[in-house]
PDB file of N, CA and C in Angstrom:
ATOM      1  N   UNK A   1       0.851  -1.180   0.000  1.00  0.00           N
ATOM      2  CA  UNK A   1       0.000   0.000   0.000  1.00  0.00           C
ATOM      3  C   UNK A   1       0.895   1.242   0.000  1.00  0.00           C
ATOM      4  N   UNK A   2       0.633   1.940  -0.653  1.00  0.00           N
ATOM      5  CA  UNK A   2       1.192   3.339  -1.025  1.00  0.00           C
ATOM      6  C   UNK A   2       0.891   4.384   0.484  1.00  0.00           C
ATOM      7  N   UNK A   3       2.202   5.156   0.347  1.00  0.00           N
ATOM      8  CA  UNK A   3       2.542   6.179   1.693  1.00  0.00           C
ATOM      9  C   UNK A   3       1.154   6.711   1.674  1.00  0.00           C
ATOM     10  N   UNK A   4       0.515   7.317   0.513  1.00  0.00           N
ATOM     11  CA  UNK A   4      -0.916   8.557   0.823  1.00  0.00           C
ATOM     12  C   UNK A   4      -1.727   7.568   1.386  1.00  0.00           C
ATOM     13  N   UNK A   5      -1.765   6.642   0.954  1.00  0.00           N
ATOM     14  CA  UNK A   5      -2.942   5.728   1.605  1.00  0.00           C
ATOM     15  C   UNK A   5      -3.152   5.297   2.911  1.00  0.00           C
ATOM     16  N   UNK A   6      -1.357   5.122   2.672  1.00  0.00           N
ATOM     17  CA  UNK A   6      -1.328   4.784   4.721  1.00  0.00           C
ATOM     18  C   UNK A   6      -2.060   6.145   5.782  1.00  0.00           C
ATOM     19  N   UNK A   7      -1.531   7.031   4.907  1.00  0.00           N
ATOM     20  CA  UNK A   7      -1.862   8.529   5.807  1.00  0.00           C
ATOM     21  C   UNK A   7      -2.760   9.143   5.508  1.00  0.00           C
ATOM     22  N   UNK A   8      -3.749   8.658   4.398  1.00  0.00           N
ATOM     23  CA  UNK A   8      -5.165   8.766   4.645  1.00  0.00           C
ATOM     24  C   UNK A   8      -5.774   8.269   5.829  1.00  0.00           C
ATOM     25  N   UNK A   9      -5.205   6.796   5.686  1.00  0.00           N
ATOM     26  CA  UNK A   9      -6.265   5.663   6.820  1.00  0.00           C
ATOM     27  C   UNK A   9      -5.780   6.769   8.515  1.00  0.00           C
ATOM     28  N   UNK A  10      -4.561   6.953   8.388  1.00  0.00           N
ATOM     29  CA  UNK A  10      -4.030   7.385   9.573  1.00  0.00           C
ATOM     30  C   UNK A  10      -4.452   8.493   9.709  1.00  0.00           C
ATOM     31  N   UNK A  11      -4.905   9.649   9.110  1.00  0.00           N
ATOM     32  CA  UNK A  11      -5.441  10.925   9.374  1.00  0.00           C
ATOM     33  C   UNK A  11      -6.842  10.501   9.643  1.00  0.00           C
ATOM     34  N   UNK A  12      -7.545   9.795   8.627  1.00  0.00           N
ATOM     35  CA  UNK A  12      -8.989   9.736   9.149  1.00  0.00           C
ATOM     36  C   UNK A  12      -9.900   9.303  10.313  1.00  0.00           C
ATOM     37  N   UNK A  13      -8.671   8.189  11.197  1.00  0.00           N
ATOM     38  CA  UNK A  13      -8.848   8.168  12.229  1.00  0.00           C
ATOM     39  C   UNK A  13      -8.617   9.048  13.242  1.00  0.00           C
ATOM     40  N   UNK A  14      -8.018   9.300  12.960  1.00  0.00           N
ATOM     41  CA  UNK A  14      -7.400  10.949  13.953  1.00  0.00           C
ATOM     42  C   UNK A  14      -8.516  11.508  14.231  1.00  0.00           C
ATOM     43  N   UNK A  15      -8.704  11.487  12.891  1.00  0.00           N
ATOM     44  CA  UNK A  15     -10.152  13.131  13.013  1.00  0.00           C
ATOM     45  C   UNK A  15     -11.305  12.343  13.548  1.00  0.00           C
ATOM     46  N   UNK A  16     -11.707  10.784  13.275  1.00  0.00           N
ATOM     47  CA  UNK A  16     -12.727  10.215  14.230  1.00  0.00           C
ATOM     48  C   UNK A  16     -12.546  10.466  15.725  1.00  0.00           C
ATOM     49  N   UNK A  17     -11.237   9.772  16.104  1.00  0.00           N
ATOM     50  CA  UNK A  17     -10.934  10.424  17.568  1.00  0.00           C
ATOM     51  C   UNK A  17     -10.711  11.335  18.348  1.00  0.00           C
ATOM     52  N   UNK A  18     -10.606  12.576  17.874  1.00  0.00           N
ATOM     53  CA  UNK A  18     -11.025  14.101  17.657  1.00  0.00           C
ATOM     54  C   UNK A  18     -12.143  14.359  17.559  1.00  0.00           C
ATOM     55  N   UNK A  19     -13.465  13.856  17.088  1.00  0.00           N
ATOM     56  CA  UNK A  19     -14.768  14.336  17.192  1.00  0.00           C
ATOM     57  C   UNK A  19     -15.097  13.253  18.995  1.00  0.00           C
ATOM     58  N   UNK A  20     -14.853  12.834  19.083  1.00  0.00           N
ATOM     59  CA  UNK A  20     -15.010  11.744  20.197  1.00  0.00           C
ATOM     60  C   UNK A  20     -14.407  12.380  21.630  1.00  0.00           C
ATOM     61  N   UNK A  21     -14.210  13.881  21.406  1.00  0.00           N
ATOM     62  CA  UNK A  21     -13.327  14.049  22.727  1.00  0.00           C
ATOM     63  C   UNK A  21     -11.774  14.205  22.602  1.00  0.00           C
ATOM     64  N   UNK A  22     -11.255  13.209  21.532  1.00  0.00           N
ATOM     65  CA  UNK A  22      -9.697  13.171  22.061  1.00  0.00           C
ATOM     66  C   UNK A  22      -8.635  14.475  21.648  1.00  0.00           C
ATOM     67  N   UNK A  23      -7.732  14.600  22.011  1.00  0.00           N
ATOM     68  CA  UNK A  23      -6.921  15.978  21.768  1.00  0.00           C
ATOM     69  C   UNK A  23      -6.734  16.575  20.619  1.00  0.00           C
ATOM     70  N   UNK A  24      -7.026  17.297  20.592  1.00  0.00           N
ATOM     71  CA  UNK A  24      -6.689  18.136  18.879  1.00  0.00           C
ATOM     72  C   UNK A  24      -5.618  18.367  18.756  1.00  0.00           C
ATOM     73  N   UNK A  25      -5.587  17.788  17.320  1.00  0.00           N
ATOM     74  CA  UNK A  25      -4.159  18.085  16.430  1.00  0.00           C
ATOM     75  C   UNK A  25      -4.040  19.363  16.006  1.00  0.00           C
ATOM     76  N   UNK A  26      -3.385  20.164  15.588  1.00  0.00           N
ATOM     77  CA  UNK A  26      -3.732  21.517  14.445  1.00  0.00           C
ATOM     78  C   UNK A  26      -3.174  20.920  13.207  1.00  0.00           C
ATOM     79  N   UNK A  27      -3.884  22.056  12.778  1.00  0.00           N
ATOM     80  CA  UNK A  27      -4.202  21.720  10.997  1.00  0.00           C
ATOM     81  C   UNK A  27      -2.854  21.493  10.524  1.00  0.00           C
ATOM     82  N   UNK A  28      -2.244  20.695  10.019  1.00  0.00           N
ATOM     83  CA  UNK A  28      -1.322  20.299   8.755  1.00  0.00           C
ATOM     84  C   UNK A  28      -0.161  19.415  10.217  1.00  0.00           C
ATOM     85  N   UNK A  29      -0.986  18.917  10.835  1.00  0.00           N
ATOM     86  CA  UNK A  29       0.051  18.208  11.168  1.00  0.00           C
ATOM     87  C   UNK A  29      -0.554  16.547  11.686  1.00  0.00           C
ATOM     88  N   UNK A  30       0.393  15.667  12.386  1.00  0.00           N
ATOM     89  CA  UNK A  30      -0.707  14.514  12.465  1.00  0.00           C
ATOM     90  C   UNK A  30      -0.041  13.738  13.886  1.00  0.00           C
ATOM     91  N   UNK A  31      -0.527  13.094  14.483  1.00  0.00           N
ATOM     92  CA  UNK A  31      -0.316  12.379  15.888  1.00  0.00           C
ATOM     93  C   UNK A  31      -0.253  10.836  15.277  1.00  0.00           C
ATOM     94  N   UNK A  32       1.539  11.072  16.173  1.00  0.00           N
ATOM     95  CA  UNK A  32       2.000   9.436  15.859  1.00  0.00           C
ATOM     96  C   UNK A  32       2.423   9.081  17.709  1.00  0.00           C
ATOM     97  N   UNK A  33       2.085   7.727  17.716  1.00  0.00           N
ATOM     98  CA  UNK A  33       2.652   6.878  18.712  1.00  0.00           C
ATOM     99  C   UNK A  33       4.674   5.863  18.538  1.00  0.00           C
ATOM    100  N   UNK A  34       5.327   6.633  19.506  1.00  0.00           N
ATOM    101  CA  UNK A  34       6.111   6.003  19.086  1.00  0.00           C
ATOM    102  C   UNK A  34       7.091   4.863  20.395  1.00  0.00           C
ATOM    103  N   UNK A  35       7.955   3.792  19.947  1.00  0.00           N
ATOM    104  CA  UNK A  35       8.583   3.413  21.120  1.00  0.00           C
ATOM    105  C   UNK A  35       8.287   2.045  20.735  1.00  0.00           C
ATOM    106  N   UNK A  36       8.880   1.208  21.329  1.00  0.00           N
ATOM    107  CA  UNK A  36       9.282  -0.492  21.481  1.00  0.00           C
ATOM    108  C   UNK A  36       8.165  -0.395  22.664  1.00  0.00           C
ATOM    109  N   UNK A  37       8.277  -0.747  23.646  1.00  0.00           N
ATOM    110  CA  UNK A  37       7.410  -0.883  24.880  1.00  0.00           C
ATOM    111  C   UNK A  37       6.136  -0.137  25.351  1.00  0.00           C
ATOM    112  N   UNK A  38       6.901   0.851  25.755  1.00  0.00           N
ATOM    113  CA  UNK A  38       6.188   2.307  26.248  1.00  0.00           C
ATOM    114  C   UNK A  38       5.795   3.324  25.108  1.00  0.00           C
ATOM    115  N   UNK A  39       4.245   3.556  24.648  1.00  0.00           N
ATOM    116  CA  UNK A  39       4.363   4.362  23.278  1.00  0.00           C
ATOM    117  C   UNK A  39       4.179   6.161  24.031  1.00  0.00           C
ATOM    118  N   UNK A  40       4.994   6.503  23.056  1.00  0.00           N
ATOM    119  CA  UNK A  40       4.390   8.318  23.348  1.00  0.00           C
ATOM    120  C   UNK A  40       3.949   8.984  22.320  1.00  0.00           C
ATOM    121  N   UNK A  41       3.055   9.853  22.440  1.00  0.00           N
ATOM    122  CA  UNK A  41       2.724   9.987  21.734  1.00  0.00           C
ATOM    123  C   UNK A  41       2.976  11.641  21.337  1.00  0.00           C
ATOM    124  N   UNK A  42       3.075  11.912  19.686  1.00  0.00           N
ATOM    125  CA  UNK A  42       4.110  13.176  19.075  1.00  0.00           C
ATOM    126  C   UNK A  42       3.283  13.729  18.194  1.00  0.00           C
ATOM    127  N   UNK A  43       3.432  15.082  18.097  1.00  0.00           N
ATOM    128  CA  UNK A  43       2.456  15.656  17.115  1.00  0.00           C
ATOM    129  C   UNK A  43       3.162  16.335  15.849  1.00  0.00           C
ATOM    130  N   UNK A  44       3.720  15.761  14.727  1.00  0.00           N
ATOM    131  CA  UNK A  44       4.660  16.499  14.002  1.00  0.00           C
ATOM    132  C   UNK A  44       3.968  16.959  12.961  1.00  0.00           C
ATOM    133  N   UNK A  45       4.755  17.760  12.079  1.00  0.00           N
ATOM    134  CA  UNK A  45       3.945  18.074  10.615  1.00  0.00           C
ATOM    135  C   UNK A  45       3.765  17.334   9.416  1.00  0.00           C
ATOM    136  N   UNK A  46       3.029  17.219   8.873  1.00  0.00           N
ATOM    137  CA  UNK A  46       2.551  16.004   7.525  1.00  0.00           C
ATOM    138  C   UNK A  46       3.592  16.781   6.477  1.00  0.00           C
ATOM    139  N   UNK A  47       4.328  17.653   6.817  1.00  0.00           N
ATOM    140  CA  UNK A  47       5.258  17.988   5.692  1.00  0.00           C
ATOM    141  C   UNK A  47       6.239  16.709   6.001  1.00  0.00           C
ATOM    142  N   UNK A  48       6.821  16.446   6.777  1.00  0.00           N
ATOM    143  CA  UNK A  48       7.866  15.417   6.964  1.00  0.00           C
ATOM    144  C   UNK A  48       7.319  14.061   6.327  1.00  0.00           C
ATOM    145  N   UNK A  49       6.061  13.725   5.702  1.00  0.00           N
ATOM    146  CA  UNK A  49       5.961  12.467   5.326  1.00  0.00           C
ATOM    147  C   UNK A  49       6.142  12.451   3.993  1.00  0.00           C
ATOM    148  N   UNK A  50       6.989  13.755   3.149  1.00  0.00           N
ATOM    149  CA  UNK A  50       8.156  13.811   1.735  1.00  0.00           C
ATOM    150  C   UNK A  50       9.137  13.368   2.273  1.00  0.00           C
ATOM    151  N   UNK A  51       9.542  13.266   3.381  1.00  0.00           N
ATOM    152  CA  UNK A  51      11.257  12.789   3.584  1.00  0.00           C
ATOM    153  C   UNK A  51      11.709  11.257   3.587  1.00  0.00           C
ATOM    154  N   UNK A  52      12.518  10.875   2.593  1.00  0.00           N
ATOM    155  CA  UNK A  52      12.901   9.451   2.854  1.00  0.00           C
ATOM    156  C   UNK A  52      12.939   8.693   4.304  1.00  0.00           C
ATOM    157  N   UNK A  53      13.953   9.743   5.433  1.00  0.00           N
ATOM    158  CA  UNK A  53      14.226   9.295   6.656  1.00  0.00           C
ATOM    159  C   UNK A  53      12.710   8.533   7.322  1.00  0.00           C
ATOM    160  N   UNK A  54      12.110   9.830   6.942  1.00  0.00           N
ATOM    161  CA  UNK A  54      10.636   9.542   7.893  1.00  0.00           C
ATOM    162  C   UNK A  54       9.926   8.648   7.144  1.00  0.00           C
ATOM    163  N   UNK A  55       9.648   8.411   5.693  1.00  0.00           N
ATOM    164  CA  UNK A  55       9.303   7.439   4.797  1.00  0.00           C
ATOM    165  C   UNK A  55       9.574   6.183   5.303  1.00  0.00           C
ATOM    166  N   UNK A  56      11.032   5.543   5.896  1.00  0.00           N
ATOM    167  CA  UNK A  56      11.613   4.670   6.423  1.00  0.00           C
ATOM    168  C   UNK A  56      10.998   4.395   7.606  1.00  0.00           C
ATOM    169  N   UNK A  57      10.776   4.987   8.538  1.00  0.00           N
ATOM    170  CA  UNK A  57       9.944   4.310   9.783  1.00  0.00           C
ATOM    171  C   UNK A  57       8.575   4.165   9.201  1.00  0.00           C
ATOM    172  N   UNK A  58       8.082   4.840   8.649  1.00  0.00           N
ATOM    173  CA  UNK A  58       6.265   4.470   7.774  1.00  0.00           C
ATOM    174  C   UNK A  58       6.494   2.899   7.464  1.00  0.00           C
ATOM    175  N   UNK A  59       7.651   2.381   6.210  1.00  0.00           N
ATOM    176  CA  UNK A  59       7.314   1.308   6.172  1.00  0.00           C
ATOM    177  C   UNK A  59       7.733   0.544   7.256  1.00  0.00           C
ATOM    178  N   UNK A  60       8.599   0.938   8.043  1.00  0.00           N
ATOM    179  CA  UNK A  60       8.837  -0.176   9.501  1.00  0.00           C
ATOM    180  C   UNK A  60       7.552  -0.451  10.165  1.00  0.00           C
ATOM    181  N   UNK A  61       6.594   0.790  10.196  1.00  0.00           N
ATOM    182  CA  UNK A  61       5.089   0.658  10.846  1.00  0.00           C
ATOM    183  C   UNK A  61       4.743  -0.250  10.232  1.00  0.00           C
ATOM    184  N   UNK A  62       4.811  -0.361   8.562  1.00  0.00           N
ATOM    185  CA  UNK A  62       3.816  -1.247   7.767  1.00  0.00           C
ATOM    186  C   UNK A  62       3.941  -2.690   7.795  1.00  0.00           C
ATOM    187  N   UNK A  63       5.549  -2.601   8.452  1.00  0.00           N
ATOM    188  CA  UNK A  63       5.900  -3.994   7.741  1.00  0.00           C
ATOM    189  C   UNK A  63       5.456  -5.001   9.751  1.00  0.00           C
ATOM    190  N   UNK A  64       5.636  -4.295  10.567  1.00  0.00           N
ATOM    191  CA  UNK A  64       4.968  -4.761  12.080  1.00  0.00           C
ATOM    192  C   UNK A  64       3.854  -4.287  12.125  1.00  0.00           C
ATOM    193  N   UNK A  65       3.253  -3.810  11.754  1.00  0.00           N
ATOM    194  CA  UNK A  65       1.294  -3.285  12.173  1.00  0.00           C
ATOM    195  C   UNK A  65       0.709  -3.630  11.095  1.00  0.00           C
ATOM    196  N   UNK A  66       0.696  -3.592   9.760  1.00  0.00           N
ATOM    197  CA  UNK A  66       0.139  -3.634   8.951  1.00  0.00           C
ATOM    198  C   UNK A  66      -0.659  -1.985   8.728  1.00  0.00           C
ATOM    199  N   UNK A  67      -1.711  -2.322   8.954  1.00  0.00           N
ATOM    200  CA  UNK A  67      -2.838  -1.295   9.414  1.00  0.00           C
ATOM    201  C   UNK A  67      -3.816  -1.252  10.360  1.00  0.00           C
ATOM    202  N   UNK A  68      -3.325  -2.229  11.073  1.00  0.00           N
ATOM    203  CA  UNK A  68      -4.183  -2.522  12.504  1.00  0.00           C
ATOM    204  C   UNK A  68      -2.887  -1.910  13.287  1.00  0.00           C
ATOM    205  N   UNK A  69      -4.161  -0.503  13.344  1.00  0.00           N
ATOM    206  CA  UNK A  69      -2.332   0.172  14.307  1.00  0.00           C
ATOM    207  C   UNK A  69      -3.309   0.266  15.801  1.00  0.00           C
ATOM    208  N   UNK A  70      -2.425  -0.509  16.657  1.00  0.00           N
ATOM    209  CA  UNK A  70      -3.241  -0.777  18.260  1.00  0.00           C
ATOM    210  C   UNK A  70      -3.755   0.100  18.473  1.00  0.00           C
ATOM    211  N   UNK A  71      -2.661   1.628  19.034  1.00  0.00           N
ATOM    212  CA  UNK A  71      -3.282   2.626  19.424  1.00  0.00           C
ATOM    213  C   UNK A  71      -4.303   3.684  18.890  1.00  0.00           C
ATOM    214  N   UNK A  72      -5.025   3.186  18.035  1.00  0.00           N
ATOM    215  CA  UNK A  72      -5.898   4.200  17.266  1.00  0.00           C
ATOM    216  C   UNK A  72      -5.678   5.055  16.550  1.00  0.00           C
ATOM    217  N   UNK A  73      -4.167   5.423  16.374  1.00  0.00           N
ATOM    218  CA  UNK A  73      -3.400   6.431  15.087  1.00  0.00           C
ATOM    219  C   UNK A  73      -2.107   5.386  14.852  1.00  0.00           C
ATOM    220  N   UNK A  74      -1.357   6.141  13.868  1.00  0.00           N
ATOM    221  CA  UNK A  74      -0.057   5.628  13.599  1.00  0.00           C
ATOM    222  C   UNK A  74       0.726   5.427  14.611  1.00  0.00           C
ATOM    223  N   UNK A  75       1.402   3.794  14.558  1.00  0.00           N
ATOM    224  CA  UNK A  75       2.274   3.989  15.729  1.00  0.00           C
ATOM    225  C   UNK A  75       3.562   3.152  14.950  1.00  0.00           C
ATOM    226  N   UNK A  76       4.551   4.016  15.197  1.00  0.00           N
ATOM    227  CA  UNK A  76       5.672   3.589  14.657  1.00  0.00           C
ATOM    228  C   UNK A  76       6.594   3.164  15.393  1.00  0.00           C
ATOM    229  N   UNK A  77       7.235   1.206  15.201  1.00  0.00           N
ATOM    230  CA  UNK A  77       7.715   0.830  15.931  1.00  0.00           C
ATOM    231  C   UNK A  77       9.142   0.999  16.063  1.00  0.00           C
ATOM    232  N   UNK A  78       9.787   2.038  17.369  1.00  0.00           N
ATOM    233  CA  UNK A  78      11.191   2.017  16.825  1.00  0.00           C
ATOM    234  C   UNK A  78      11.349   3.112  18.236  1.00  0.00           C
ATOM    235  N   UNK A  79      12.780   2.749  18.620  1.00  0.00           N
ATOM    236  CA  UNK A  79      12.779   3.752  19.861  1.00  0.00           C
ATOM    237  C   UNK A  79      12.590   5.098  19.953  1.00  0.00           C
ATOM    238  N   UNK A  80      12.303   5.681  21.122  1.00  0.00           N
ATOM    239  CA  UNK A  80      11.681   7.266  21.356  1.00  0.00           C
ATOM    240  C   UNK A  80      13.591   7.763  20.793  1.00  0.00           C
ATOM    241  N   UNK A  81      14.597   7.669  20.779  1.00  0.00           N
ATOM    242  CA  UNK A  81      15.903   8.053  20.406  1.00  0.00           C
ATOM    243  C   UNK A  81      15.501   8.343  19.154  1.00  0.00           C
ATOM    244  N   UNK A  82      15.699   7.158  18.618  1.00  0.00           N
ATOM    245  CA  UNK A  82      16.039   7.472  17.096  1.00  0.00           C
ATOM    246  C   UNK A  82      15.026   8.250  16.487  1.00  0.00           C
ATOM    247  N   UNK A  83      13.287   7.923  16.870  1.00  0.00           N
ATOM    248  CA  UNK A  83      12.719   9.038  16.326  1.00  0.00           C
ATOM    249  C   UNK A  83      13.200  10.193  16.484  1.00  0.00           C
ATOM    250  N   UNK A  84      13.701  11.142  17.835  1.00  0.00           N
ATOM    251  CA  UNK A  84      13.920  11.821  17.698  1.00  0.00           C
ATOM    252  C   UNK A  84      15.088  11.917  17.183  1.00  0.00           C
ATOM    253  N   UNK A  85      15.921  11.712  16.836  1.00  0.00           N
ATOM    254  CA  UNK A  85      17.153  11.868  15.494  1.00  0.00           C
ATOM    255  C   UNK A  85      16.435  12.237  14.407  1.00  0.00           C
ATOM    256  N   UNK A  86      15.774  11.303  13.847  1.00  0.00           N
ATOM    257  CA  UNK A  86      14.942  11.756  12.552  1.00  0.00           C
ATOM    258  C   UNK A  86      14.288  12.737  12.729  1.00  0.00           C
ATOM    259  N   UNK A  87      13.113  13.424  13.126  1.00  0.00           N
ATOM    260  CA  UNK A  87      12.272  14.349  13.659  1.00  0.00           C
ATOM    261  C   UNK A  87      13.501  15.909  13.676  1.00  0.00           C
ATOM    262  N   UNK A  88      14.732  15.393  14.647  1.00  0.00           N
ATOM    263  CA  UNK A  88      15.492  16.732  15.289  1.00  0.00           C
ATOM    264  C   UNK A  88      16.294  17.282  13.351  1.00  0.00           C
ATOM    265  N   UNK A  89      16.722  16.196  12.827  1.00  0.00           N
ATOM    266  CA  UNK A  89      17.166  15.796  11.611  1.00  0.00           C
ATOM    267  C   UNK A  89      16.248  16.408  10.162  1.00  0.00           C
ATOM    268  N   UNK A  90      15.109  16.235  10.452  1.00  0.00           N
ATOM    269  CA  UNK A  90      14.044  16.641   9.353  1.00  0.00           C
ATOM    270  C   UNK A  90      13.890  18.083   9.814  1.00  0.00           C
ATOM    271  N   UNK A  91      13.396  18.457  10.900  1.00  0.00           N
ATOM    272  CA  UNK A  91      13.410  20.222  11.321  1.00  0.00           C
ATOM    273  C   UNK A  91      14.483  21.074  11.046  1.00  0.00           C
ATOM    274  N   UNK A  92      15.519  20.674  11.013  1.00  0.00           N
ATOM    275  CA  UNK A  92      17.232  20.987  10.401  1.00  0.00           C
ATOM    276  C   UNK A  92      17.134  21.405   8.755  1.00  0.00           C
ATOM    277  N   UNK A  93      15.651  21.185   8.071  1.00  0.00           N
ATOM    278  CA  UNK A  93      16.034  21.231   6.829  1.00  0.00           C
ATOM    279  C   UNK A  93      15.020  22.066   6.150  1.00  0.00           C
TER     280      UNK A  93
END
């Protein structure tokens, strides 16, 4: 399945769980769960899902979750570190 598609399915839940009470995102950005064990959860901008780096944990999500992502948005499996490398790495540019 193609990146827009993943982040269709993944935005549209968002915005279900957002009418339901749960925390608002602002506009142009999207809530990911991240971490091996313990997930946290990050609110970055949907501009970063052009970047290869960040492209690379998308399919790590795809290739362990499929699209049954537990926590009700994207959750990308991979330590709270290295996301932030990528994340501190993508804002740098």
């Amino acid at each position: 399945m193609a990146i827009h598609q993943m982040l269709k399915r993944s935005l549209s839940a968002g915005k279900r769980s957002s009418s339901k009470g749960g925390t608002d995102v602002p506009k142009g950005h999207f809530a990911v769960y991240v971490g091996d064990n313990e997930k946290k959860r990050f609110i970055i901008p949907v501009s970063y899902l052009n970047h290869p780096s960040f492209q690379d944990l998308l399919y790590q999500a795809e290739e362990e979750f499929g699209f049954d992502h537990p926590m009700g948005s994207l959750t990308i499996p991979c330590s709270e570190d290295l996301f932030m490398d990528v994340i501190s790495f993508l804002g740098r540019r």
